[in-house]
PDB file of N, CA and C in Angstrom:
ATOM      1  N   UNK A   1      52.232 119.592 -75.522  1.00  0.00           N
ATOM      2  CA  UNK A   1      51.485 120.490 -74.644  1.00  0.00           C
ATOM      3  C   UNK A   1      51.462 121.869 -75.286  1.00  0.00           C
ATOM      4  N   UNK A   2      50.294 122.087 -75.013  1.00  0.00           N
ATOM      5  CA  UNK A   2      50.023 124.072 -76.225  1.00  0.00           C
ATOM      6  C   UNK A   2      50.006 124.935 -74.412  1.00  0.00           C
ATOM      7  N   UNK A   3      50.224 125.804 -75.459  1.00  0.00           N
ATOM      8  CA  UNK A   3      49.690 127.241 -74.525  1.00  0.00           C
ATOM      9  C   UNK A   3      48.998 127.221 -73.050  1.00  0.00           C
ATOM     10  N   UNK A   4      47.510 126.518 -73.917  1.00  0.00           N
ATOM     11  CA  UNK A   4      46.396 126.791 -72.556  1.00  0.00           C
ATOM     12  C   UNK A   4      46.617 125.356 -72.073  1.00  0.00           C
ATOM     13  N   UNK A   5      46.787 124.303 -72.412  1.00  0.00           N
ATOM     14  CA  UNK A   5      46.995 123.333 -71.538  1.00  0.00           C
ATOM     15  C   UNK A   5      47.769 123.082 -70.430  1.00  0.00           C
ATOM     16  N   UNK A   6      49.315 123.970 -70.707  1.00  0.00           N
ATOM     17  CA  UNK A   6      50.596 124.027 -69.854  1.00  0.00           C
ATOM     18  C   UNK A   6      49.680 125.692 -68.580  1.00  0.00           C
ATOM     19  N   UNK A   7      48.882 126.423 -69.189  1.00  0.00           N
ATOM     20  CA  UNK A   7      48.133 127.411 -68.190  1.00  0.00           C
ATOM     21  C   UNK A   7      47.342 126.353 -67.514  1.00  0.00           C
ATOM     22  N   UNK A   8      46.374 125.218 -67.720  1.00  0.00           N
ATOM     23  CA  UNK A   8      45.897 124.640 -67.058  1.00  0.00           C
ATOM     24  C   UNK A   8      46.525 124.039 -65.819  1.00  0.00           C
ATOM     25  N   UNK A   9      47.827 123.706 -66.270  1.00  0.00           N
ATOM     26  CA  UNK A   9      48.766 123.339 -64.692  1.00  0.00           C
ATOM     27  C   UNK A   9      49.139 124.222 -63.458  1.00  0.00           C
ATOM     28  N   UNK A  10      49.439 125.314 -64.357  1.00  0.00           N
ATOM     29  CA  UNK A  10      49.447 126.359 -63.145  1.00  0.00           C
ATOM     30  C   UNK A  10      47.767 127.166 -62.195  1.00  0.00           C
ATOM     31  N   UNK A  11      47.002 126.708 -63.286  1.00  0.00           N
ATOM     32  CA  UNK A  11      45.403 126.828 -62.667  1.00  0.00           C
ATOM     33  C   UNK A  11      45.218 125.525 -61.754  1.00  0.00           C
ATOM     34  N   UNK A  12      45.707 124.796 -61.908  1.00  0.00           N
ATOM     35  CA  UNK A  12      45.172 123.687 -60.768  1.00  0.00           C
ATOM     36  C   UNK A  12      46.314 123.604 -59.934  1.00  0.00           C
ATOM     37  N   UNK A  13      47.485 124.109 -59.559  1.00  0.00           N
ATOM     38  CA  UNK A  13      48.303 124.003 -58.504  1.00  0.00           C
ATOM     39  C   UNK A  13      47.803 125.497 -57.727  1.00  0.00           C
ATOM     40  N   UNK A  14      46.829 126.056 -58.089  1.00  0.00           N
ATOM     41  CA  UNK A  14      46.423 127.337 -57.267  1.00  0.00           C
ATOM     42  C   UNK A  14      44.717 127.522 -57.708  1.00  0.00           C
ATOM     43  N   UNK A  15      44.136 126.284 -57.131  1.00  0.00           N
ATOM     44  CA  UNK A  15      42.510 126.706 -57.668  1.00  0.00           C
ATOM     45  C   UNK A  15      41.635 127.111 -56.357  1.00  0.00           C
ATOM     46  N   UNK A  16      41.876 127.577 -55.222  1.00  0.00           N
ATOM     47  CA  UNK A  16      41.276 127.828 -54.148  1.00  0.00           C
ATOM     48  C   UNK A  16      40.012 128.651 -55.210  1.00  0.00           C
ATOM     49  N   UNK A  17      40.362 129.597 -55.966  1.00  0.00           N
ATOM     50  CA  UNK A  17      39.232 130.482 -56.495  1.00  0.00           C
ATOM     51  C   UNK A  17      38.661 129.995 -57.629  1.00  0.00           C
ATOM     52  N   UNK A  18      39.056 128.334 -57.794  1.00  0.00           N
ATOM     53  CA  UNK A  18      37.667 128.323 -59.048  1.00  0.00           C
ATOM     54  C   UNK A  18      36.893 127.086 -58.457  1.00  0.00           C
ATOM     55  N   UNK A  19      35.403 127.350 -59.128  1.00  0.00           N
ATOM     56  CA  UNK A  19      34.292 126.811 -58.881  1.00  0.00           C
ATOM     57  C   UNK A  19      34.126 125.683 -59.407  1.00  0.00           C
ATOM     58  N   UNK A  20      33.999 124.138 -59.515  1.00  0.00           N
ATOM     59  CA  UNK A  20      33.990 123.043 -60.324  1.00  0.00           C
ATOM     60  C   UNK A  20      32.385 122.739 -59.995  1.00  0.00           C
ATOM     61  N   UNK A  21      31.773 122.278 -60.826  1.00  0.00           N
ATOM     62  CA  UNK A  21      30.441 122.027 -61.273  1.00  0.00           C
ATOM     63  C   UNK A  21      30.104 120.783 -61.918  1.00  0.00           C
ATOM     64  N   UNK A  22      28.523 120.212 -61.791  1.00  0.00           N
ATOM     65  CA  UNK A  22      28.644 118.729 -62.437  1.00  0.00           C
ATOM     66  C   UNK A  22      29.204 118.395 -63.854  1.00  0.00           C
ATOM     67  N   UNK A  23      29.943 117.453 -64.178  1.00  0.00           N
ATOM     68  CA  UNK A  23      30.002 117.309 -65.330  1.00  0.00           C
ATOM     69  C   UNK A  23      28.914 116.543 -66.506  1.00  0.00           C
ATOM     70  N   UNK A  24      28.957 117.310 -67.559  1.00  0.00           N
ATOM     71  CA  UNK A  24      27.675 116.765 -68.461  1.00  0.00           C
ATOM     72  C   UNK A  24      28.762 115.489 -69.675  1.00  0.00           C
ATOM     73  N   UNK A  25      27.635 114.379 -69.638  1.00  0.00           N
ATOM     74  CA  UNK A  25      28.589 113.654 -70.786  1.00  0.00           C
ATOM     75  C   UNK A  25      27.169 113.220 -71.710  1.00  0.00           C
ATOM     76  N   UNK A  26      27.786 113.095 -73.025  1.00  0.00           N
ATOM     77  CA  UNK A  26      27.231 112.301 -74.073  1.00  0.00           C
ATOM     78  C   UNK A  26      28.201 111.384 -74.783  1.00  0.00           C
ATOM     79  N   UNK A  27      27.596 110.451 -75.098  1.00  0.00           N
ATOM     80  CA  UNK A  27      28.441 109.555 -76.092  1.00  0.00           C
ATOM     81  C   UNK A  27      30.433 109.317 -75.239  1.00  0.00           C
ATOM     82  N   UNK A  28      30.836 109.839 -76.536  1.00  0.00           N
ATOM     83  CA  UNK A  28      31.767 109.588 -76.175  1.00  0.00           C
ATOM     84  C   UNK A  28      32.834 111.049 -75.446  1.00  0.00           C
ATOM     85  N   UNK A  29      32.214 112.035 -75.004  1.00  0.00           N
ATOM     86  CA  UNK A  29      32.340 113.428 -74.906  1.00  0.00           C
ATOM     87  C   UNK A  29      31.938 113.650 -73.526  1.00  0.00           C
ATOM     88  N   UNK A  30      32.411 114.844 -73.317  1.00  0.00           N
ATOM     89  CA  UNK A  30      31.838 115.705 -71.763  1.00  0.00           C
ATOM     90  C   UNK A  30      32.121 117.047 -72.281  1.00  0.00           C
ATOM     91  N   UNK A  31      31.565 117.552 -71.108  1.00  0.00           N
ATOM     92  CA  UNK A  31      31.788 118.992 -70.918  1.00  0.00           C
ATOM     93  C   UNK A  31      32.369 119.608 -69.149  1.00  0.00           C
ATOM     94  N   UNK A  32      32.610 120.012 -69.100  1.00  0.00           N
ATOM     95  CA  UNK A  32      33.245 120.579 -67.339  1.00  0.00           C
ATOM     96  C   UNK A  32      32.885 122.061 -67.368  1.00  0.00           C
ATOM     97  N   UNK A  33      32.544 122.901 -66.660  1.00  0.00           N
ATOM     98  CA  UNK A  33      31.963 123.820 -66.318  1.00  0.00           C
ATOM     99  C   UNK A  33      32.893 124.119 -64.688  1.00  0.00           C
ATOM    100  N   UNK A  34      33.216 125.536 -65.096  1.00  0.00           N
ATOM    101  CA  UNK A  34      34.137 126.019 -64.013  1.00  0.00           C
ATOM    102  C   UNK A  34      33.746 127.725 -64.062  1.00  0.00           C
ATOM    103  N   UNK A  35      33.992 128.151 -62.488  1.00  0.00           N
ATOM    104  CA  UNK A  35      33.643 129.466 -62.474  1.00  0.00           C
ATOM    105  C   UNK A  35      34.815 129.917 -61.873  1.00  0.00           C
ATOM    106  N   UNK A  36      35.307 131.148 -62.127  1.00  0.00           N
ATOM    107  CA  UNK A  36      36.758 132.096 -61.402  1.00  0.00           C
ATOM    108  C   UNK A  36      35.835 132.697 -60.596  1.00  0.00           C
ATOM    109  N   UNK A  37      36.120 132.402 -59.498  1.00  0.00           N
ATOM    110  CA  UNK A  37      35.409 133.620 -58.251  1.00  0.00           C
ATOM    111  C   UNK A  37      35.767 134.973 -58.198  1.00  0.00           C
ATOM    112  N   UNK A  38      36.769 135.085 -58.786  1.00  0.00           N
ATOM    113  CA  UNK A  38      37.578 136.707 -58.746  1.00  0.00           C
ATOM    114  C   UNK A  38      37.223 137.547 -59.947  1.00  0.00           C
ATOM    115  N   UNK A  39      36.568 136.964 -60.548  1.00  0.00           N
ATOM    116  CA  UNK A  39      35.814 137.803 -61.811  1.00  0.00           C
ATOM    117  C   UNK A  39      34.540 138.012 -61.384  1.00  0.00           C
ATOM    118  N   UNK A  40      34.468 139.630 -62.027  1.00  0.00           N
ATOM    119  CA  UNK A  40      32.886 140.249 -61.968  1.00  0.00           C
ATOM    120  C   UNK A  40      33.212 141.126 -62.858  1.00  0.00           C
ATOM    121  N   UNK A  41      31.882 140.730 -63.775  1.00  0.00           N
ATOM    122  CA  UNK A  41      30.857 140.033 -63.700  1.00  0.00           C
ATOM    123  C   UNK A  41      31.300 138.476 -63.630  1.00  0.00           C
ATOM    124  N   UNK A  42      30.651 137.578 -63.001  1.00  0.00           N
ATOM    125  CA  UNK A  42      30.801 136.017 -62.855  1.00  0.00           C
ATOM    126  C   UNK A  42      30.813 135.259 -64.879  1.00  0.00           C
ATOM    127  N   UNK A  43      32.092 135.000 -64.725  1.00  0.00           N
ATOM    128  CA  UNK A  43      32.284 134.196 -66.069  1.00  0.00           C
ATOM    129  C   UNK A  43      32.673 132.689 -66.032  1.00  0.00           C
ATOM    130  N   UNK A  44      31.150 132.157 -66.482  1.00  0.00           N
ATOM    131  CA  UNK A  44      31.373 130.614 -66.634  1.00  0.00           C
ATOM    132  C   UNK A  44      31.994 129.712 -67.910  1.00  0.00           C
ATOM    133  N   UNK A  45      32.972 128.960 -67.737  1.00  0.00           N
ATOM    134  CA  UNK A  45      33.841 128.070 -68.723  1.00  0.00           C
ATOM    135  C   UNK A  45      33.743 127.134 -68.846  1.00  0.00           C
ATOM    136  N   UNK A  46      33.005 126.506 -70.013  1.00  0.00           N
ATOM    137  CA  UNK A  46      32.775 125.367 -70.428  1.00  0.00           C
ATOM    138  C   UNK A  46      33.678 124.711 -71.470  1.00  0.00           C
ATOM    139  N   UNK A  47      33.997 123.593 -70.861  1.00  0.00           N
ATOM    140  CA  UNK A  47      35.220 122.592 -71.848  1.00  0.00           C
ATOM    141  C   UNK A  47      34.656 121.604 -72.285  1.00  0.00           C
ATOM    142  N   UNK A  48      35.140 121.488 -73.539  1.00  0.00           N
ATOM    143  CA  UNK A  48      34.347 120.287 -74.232  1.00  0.00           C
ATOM    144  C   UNK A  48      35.661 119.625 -74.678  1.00  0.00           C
ATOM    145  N   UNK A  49      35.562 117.998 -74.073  1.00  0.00           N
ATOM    146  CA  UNK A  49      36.864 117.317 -74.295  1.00  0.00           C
ATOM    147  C   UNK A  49      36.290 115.762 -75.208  1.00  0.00           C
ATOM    148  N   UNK A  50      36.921 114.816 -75.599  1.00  0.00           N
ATOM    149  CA  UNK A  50      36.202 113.825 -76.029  1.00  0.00           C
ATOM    150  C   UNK A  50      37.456 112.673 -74.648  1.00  0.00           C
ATOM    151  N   UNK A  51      36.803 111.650 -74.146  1.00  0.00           N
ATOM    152  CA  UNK A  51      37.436 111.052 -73.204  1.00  0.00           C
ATOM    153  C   UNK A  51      38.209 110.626 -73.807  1.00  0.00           C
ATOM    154  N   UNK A  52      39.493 110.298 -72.972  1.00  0.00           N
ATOM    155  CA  UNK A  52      40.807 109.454 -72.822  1.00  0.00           C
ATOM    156  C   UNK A  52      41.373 110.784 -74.044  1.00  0.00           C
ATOM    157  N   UNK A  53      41.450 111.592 -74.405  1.00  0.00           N
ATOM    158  CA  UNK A  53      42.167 112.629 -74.830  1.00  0.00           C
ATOM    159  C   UNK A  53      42.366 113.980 -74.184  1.00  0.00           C
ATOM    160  N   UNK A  54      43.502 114.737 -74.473  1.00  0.00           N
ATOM    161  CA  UNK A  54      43.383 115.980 -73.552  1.00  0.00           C
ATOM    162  C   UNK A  54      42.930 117.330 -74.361  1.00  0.00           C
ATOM    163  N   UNK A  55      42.934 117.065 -75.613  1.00  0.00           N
ATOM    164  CA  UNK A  55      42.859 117.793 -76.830  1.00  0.00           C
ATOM    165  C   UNK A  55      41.268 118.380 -76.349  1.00  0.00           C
ATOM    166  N   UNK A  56      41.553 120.220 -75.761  1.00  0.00           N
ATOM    167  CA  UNK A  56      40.076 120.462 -76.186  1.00  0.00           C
ATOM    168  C   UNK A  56      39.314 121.165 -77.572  1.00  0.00           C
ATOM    169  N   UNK A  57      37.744 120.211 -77.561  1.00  0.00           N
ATOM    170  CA  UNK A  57      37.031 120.715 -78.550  1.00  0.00           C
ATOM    171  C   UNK A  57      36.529 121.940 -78.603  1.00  0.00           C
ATOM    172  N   UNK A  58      36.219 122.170 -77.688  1.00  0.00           N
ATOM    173  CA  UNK A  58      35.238 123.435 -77.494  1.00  0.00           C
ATOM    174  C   UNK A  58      35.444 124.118 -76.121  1.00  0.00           C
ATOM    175  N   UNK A  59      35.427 125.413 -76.091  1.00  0.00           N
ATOM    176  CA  UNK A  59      36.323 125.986 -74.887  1.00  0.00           C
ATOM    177  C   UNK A  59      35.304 128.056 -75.035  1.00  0.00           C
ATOM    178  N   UNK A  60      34.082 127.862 -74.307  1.00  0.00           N
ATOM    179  CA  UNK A  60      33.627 128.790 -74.273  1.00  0.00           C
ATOM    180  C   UNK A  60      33.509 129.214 -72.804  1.00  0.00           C
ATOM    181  N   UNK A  61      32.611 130.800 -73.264  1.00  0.00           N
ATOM    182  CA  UNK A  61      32.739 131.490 -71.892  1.00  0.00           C
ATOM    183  C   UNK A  61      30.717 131.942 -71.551  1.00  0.00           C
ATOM    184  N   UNK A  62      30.224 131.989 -70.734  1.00  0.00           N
ATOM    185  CA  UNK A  62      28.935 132.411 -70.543  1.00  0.00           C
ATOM    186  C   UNK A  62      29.099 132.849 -69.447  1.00  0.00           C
ATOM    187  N   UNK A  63      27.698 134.097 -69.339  1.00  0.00           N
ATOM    188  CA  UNK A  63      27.129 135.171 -68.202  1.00  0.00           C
ATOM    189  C   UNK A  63      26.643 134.176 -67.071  1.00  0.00           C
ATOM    190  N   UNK A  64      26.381 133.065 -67.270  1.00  0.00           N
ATOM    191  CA  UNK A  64      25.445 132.342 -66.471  1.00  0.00           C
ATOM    192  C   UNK A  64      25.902 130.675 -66.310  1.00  0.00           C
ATOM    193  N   UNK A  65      25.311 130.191 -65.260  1.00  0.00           N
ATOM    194  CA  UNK A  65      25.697 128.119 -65.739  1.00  0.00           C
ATOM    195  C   UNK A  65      24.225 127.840 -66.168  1.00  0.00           C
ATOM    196  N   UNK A  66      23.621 128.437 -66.413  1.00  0.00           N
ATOM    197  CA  UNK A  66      22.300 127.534 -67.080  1.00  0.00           C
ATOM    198  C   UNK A  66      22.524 127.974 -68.675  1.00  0.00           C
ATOM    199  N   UNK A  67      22.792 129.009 -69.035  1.00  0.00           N
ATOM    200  CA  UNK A  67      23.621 129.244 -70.585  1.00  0.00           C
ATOM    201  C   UNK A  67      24.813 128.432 -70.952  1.00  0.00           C
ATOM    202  N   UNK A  68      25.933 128.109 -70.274  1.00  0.00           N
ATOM    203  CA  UNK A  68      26.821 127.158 -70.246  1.00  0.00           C
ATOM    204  C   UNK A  68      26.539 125.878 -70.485  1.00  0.00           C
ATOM    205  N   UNK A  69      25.383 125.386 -69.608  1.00  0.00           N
ATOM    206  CA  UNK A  69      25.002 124.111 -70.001  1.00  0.00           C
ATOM    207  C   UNK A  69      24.178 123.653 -71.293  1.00  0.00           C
ATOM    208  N   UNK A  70      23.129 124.762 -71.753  1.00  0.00           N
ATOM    209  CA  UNK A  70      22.438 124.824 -72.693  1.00  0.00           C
ATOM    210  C   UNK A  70      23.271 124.702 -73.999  1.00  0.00           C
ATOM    211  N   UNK A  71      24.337 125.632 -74.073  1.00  0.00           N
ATOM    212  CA  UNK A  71      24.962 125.540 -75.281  1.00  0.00           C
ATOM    213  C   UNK A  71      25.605 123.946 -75.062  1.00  0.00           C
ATOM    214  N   UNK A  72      26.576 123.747 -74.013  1.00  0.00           N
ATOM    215  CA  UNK A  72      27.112 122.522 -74.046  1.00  0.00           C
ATOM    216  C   UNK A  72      26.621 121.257 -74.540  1.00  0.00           C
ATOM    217  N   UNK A  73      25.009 121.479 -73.998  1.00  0.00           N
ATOM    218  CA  UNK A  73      23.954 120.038 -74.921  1.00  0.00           C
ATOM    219  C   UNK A  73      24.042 120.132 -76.185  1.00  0.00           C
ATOM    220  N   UNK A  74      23.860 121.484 -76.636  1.00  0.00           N
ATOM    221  CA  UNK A  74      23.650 121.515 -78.070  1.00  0.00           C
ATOM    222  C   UNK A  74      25.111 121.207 -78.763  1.00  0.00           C
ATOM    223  N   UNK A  75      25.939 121.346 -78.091  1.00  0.00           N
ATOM    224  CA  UNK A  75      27.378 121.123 -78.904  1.00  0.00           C
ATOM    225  C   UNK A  75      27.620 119.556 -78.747  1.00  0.00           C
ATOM    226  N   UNK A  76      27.596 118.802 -77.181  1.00  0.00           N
ATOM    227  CA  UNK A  76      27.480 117.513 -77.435  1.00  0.00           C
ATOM    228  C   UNK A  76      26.631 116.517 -78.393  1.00  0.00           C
ATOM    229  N   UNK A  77      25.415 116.962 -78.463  1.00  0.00           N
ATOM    230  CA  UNK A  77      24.796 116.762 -79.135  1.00  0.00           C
ATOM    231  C   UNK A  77      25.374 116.832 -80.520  1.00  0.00           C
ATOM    232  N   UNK A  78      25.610 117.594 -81.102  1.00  0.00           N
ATOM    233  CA  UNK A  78      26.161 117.994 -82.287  1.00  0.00           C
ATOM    234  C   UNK A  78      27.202 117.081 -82.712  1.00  0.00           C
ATOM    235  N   UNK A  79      28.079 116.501 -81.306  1.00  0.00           N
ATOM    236  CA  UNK A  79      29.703 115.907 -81.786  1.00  0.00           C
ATOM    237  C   UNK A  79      29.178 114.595 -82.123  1.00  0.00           C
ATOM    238  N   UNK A  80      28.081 114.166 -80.797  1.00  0.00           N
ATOM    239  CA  UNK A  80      27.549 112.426 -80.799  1.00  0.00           C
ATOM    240  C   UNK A  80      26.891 112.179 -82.318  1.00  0.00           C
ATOM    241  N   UNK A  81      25.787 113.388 -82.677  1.00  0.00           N
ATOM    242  CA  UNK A  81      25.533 113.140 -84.229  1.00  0.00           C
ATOM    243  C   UNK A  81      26.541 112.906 -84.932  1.00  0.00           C
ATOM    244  N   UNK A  82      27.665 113.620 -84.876  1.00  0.00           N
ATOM    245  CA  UNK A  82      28.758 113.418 -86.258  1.00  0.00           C
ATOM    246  C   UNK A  82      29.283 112.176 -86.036  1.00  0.00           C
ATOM    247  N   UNK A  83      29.383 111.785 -84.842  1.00  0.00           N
ATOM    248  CA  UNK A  83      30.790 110.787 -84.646  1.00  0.00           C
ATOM    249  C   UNK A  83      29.731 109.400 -85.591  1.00  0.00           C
ATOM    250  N   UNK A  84      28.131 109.333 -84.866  1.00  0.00           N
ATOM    251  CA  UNK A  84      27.602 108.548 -85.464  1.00  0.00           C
ATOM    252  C   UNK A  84      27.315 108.485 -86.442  1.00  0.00           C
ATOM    253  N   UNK A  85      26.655 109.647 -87.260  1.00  0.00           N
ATOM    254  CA  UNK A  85      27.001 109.934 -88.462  1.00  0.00           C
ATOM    255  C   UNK A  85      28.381 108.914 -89.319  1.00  0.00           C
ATOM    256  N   UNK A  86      29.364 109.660 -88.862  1.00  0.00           N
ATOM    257  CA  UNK A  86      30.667 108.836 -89.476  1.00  0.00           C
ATOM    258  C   UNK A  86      30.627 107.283 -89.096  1.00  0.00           C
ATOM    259  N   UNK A  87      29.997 106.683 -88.407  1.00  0.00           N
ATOM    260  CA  UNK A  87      30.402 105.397 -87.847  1.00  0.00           C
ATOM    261  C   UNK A  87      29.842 104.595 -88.770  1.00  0.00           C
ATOM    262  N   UNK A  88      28.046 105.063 -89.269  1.00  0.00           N
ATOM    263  CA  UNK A  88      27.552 104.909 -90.046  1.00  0.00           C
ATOM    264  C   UNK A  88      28.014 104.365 -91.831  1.00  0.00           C
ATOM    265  N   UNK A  89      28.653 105.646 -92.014  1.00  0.00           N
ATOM    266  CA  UNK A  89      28.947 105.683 -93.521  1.00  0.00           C
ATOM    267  C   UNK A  89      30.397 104.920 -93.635  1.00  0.00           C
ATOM    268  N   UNK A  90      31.510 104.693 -92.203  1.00  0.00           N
ATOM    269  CA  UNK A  90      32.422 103.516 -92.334  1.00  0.00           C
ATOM    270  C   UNK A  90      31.752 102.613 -92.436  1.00  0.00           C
ATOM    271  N   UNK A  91      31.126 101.557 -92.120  1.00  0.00           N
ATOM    272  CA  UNK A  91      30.108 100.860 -92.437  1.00  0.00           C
ATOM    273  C   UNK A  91      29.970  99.921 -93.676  1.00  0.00           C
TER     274      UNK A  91
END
């Protein structure tokens, strides 16, 4: 367990103030999208995990959830190319 993962426990035994949102998946990947209500300006957090692991890939912040999600496609997108990519050239 790192740093922000062992902070993730103490964020979910006290989340009255954060916002959970749909989750986006590709392939073998997602993303989760969460908002802190107690921040202003409103800062949205997007996690990019690959399933059945806890290890995150990608761990950004946006002004907005329609920017959050936009980048998130383009990053899933990005992982599903490589992974296939690689699946490919094992092959």
């Amino acid at each position: 367990m790192n740093y922000w993962t062992a902070g993730l426990g103490k964020l979910r035994a006290n989340s009255s103030h954060i916002v959970q949102y749909e989750r986006l998946r590709s392939g073998h990947f997602y993303a989760d999208f969460r908002r802190d209500k107690r921040l202003y300006p409103e800062v949205y957090h997007c996690i990019i995990q690959r399933e059945g692991s806890t290890e995150i890939i990608s761990w950004s912040q946006h002004r907005d959830l329609d920017r959050a999600r936009v980048a998130a496609q383009i990053e899933l997108k990005r992982l599903v190319d490589g992974e296939t990519l690689r699946t490919r050239t094992q092959a």
